[in-house]
C-alpha atoms as a PDB file:
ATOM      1  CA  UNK A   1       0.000   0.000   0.000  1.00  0.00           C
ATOM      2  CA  UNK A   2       0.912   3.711  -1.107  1.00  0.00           C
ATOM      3  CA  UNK A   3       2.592   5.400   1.909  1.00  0.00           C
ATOM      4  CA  UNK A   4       0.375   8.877   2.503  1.00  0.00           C
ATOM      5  CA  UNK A   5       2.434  12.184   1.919  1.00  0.00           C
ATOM      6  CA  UNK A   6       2.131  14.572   4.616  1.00  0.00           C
ATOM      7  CA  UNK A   7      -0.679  17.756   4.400  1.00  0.00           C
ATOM      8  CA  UNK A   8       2.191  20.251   4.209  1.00  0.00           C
ATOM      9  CA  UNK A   9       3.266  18.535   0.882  1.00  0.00           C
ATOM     10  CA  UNK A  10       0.518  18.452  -1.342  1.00  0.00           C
ATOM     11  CA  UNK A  11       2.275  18.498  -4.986  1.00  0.00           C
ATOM     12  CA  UNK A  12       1.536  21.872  -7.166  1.00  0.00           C
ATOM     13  CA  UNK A  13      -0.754  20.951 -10.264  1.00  0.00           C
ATOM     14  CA  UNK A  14       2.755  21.092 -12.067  1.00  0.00           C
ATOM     15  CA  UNK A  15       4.026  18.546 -10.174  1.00  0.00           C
ATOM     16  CA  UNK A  16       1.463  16.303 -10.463  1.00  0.00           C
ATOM     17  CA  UNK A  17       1.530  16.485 -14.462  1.00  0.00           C
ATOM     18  CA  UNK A  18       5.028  16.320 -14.345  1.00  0.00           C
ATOM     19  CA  UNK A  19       4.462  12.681 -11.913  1.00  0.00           C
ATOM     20  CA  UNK A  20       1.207  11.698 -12.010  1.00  0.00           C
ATOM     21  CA  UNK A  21       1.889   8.615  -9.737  1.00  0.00           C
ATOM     22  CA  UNK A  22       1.821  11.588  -7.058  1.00  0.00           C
ATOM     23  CA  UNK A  23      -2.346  11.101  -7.661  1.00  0.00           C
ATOM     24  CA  UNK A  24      -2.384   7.571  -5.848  1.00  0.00           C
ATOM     25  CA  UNK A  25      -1.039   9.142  -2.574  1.00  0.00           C
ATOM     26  CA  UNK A  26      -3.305  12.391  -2.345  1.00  0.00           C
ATOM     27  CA  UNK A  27      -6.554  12.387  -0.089  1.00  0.00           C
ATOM     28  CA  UNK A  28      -9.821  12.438  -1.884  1.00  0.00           C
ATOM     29  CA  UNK A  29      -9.987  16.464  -0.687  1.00  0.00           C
ATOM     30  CA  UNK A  30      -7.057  17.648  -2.151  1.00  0.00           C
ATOM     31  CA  UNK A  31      -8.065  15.700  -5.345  1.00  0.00           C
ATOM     32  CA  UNK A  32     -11.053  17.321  -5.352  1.00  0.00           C
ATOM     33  CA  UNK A  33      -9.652  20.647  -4.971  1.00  0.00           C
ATOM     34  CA  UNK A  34      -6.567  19.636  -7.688  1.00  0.00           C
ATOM     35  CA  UNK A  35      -9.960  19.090 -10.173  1.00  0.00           C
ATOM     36  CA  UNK A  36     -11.431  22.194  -9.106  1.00  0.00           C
ATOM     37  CA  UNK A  37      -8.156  24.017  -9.916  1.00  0.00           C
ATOM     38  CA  UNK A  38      -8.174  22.651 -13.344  1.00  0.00           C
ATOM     39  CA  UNK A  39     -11.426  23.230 -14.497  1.00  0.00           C
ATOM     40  CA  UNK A  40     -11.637  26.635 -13.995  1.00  0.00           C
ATOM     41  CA  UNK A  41      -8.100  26.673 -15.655  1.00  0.00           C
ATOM     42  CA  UNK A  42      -9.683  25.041 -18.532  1.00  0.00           C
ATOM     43  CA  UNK A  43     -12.749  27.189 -18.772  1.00  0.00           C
ATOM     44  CA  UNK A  44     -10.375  30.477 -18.726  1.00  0.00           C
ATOM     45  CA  UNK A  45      -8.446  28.832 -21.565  1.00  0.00           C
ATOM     46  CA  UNK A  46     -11.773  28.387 -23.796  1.00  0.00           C
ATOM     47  CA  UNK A  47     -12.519  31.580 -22.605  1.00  0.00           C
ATOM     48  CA  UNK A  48      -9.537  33.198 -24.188  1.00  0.00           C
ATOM     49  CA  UNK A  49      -9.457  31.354 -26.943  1.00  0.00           C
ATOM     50  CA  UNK A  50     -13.044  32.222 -28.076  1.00  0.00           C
ATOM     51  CA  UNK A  51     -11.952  35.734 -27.176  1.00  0.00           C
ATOM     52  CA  UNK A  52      -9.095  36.048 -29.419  1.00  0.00           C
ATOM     53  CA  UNK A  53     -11.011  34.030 -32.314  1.00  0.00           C
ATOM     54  CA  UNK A  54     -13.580  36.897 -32.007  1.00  0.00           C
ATOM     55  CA  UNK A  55     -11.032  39.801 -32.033  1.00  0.00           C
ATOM     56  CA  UNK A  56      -9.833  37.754 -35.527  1.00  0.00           C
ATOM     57  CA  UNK A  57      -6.604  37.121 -33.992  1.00  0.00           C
ATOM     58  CA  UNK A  58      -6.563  33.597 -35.112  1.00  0.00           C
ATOM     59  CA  UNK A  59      -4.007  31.508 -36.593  1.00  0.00           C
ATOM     60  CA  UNK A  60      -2.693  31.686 -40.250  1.00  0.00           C
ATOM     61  CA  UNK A  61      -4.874  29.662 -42.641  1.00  0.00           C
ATOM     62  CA  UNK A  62      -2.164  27.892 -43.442  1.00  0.00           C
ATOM     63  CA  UNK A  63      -2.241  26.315 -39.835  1.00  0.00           C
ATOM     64  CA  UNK A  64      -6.073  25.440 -40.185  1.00  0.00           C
ATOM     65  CA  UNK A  65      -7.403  22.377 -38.226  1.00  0.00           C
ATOM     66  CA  UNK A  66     -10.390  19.685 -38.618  1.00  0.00           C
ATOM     67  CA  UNK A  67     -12.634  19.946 -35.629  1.00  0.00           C
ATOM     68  CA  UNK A  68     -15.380  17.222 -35.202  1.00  0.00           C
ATOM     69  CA  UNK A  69     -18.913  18.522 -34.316  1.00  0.00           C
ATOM     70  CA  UNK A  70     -18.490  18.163 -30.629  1.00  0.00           C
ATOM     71  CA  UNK A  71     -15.952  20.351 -30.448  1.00  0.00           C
ATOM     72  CA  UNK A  72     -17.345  22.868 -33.101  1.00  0.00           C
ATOM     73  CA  UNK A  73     -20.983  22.983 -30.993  1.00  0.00           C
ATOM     74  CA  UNK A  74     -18.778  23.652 -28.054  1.00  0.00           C
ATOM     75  CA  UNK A  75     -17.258  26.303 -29.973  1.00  0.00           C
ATOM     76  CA  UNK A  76     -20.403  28.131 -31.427  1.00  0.00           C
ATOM     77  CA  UNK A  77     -22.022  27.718 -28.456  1.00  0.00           C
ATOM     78  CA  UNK A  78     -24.955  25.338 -30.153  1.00  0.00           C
ATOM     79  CA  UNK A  79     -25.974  21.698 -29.063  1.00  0.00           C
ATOM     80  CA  UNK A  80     -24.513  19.163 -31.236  1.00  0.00           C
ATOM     81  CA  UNK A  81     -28.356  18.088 -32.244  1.00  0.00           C
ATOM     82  CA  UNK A  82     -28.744  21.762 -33.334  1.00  0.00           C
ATOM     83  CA  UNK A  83     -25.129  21.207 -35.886  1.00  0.00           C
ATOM     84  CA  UNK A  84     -26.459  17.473 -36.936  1.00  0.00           C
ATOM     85  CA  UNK A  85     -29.532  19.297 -38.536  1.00  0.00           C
ATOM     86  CA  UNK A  86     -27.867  22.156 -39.880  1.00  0.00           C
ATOM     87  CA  UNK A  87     -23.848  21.393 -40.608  1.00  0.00           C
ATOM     88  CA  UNK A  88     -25.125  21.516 -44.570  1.00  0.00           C
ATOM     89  CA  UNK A  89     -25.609  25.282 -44.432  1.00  0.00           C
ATOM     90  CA  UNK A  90     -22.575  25.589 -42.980  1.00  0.00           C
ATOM     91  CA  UNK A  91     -19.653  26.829 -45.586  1.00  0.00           C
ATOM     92  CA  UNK A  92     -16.914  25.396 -43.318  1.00  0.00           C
ATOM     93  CA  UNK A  93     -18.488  22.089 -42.698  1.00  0.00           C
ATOM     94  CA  UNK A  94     -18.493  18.849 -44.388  1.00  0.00           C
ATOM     95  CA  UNK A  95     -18.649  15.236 -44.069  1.00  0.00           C
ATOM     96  CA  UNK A  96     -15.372  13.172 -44.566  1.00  0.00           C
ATOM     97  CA  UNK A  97     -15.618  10.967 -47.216  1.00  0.00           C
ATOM     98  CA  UNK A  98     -13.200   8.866 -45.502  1.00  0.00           C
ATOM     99  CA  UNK A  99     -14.312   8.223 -42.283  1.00  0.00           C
ATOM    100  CA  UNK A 100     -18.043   9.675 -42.644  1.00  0.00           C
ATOM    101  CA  UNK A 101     -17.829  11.946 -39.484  1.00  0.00           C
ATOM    102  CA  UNK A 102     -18.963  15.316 -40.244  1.00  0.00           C
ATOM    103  CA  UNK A 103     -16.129  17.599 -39.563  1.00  0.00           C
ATOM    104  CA  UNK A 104     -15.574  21.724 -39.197  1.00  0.00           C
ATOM    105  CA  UNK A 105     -12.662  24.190 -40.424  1.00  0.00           C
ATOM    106  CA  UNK A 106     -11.371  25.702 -36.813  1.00  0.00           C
ATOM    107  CA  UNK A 107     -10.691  29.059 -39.023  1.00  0.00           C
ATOM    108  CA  UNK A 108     -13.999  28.391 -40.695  1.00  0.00           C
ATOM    109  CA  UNK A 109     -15.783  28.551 -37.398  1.00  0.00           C
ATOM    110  CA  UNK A 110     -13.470  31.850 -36.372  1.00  0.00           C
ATOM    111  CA  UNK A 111     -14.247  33.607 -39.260  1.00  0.00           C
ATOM    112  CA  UNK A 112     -17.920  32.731 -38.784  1.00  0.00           C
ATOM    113  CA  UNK A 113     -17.763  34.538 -34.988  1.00  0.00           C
ATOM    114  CA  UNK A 114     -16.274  37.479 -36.038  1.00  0.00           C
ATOM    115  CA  UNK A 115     -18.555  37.664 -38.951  1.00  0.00           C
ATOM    116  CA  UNK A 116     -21.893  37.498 -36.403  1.00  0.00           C
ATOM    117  CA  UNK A 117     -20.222  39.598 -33.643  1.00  0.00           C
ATOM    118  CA  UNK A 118     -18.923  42.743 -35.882  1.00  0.00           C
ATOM    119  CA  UNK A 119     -14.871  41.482 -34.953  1.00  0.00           C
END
């Protein structure tokens, strides 16, 4: 069995991606509050990003990615039901011929938010 670190040395969060096995030892409190940390990291990320996509700050086209349509509902801020019905009328969507997932330009989508938000 795991030995239990002491209180006073609870790993930072880069610590604990740097050594993940540092997870097994942790009390389910400071897990929960490692989670908590990260989520609200994560939702300033998207936060920013959608931000600079909207000031048209975005990457060249030359870097354009494929997104699939959970990530581009995510994105547009749309249910994934709502981009099923409607990805046709959607200039920077189509459906991959090889794999038959329906897929999104990441530019495409940028373009599209500064378009609809005057950016």
């Amino acid at each position: 069995m795991a030995e239990k670190i002491p209180l006073r040395a609870v790993p930072s969060l880069a610590e604990v991606a740097a050594n993940p096995v540092l997870l097994r030892q942790l009390p389910v409190d400071i897990l929960v509050g490692l989670r908590s940390e990260t989520t609200g990291l994560t939702a300033d990320i998207e936060a920013q990003l959608l931000l600079l996509a909207a000031d048209g700050r975005r990457r060249p086209a030359e870097s354009d990615h494929l997104i699939l349509i959970e990530d581009a509902a995510r994105l547009l801020a749309t249910s994934v039901d709502s981009l099923h019905r409607r990805w046709r009328q959607l200039p920077f969507a189509f459906k991959d011929p090889i794999d038959g997932k329906i897929k999104f330009s990441a530019n495409g989508i940028q373009k599209h938010i500064a378009e609809r938000t005057g950016h």
